[in-house]
Protein backbone atom coordinates (compact mmCIF):
# COMPACT_ATOMS: atom_id res chain seq x y z
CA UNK A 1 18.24 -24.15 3.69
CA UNK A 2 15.10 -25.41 5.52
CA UNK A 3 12.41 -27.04 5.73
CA UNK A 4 8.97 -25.11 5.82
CA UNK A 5 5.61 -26.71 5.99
CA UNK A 6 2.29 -24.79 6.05
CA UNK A 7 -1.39 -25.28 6.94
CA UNK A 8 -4.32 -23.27 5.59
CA UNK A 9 -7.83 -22.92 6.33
CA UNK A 10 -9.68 -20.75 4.46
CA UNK A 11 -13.25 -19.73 4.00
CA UNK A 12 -14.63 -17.19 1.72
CA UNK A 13 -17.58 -17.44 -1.16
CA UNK A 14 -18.88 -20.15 0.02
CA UNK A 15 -15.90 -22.60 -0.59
CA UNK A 16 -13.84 -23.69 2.46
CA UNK A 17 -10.30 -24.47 1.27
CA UNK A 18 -7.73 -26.67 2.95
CA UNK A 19 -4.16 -26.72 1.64
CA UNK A 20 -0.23 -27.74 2.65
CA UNK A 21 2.51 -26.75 1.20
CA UNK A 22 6.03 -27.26 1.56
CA UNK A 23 9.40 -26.08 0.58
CA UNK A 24 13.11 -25.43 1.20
CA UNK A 25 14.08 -21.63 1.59
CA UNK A 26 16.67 -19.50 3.58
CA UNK A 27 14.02 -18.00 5.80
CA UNK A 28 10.14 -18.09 6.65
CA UNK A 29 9.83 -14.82 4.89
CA UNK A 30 10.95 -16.17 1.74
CA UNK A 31 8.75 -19.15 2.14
CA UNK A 32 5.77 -16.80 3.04
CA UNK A 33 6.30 -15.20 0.14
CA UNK A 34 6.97 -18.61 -2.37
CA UNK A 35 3.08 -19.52 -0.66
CA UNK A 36 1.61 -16.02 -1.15
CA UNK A 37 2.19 -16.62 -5.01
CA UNK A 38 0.30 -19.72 -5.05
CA UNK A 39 -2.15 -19.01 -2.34
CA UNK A 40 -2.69 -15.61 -2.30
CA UNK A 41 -1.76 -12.84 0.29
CA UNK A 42 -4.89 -13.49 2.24
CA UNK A 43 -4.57 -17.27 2.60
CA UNK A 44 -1.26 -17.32 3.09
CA UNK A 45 -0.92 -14.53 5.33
CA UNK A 46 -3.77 -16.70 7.84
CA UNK A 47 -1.26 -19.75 7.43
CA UNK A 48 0.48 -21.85 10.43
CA UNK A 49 4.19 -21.79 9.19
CA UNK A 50 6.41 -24.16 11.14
CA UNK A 51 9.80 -24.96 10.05
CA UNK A 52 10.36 -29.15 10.03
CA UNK A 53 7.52 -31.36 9.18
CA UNK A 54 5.27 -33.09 11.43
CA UNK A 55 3.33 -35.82 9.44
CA UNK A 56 0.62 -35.75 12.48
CA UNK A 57 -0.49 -32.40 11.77
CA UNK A 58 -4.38 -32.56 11.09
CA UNK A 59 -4.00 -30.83 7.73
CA UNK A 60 -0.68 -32.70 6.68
CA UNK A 61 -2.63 -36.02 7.68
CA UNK A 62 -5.33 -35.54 5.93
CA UNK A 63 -4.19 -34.36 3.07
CA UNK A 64 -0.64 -35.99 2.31
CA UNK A 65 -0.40 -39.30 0.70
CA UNK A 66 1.67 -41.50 2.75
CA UNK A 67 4.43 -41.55 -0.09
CA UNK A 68 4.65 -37.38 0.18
CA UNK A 69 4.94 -37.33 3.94
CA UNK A 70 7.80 -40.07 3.82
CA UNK A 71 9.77 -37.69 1.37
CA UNK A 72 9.00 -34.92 3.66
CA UNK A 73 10.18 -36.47 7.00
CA UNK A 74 13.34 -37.77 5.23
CA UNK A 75 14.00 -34.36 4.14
CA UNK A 76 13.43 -33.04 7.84
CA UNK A 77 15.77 -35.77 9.34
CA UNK A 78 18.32 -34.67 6.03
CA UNK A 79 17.68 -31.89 4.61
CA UNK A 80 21.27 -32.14 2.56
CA UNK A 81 19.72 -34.99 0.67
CA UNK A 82 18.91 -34.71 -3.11
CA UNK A 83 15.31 -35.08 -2.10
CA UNK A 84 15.75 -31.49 -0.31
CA UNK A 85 16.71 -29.80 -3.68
CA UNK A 86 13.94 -28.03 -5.16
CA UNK A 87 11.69 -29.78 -3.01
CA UNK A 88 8.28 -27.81 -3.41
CA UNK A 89 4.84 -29.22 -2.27
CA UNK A 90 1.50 -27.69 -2.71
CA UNK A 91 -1.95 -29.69 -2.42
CA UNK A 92 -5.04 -27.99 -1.63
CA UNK A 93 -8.95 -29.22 -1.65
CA UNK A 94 -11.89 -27.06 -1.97
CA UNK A 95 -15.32 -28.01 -1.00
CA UNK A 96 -18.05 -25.52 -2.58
CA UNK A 97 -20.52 -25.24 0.51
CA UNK A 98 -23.60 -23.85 -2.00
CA UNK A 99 -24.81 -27.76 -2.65
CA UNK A 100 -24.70 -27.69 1.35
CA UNK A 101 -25.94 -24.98 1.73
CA UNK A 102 -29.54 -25.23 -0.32
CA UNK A 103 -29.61 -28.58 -0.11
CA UNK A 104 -32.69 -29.67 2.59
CA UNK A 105 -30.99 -31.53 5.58
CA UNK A 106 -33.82 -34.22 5.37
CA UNK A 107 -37.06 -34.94 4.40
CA UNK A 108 -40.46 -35.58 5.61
CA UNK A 109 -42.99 -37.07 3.36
């Protein structure tokens, strides 16, 4: 088994998503497909797969609290450890971009 991290981007309605996820699996297909279930085809299918974990990673470092990425780089340096088994991360934020959008970027009175 190993370690798979991804990083998503997404855009579509007007909401910008951001997500990481995480997991043990036999192969980057099975992973893809693990994150296709919880992201959908369409994000996940746009995702940066990497196998390992790299807690400087824009998304991971924004997103992961430090506590997470420890876990996760301990299970990259081991991934034999208990923390390995059934390991399985998923955070994502969503920002709706419609109070952006028709909100006035300043005002003159």
């Amino acid at each position: 088994m190993t370690l798979y991290v991804a990083s998503m981007v997404d855009e579509r309605d007007l909401t910008i998503i951001h997500a990481f996820a995480a997991s043990m699996a036999t192969s980057e297909t099975e992973f893809r497909r693990r994150l296709a279930g919880r992201a959908g085809w369409k994000t996940a299918s746009t995702a940066t797969v990497t196998s390992g974990f790299d807690p400087s990673e824009p998304i991971a470092a924004y997103l992961l609290p430090d506590s997470i990425a420890e876990i996760l780089a301990d299970v990259r340096d081991d991934p034999r450890s208990i923390l390995a088994d059934g390991l399985d991360v998923f955070i994502e934020h969503r920002f709706a971009m419609e109070r952006f959008v028709s909100a006035p970027l300043c005002r003159y009175d």
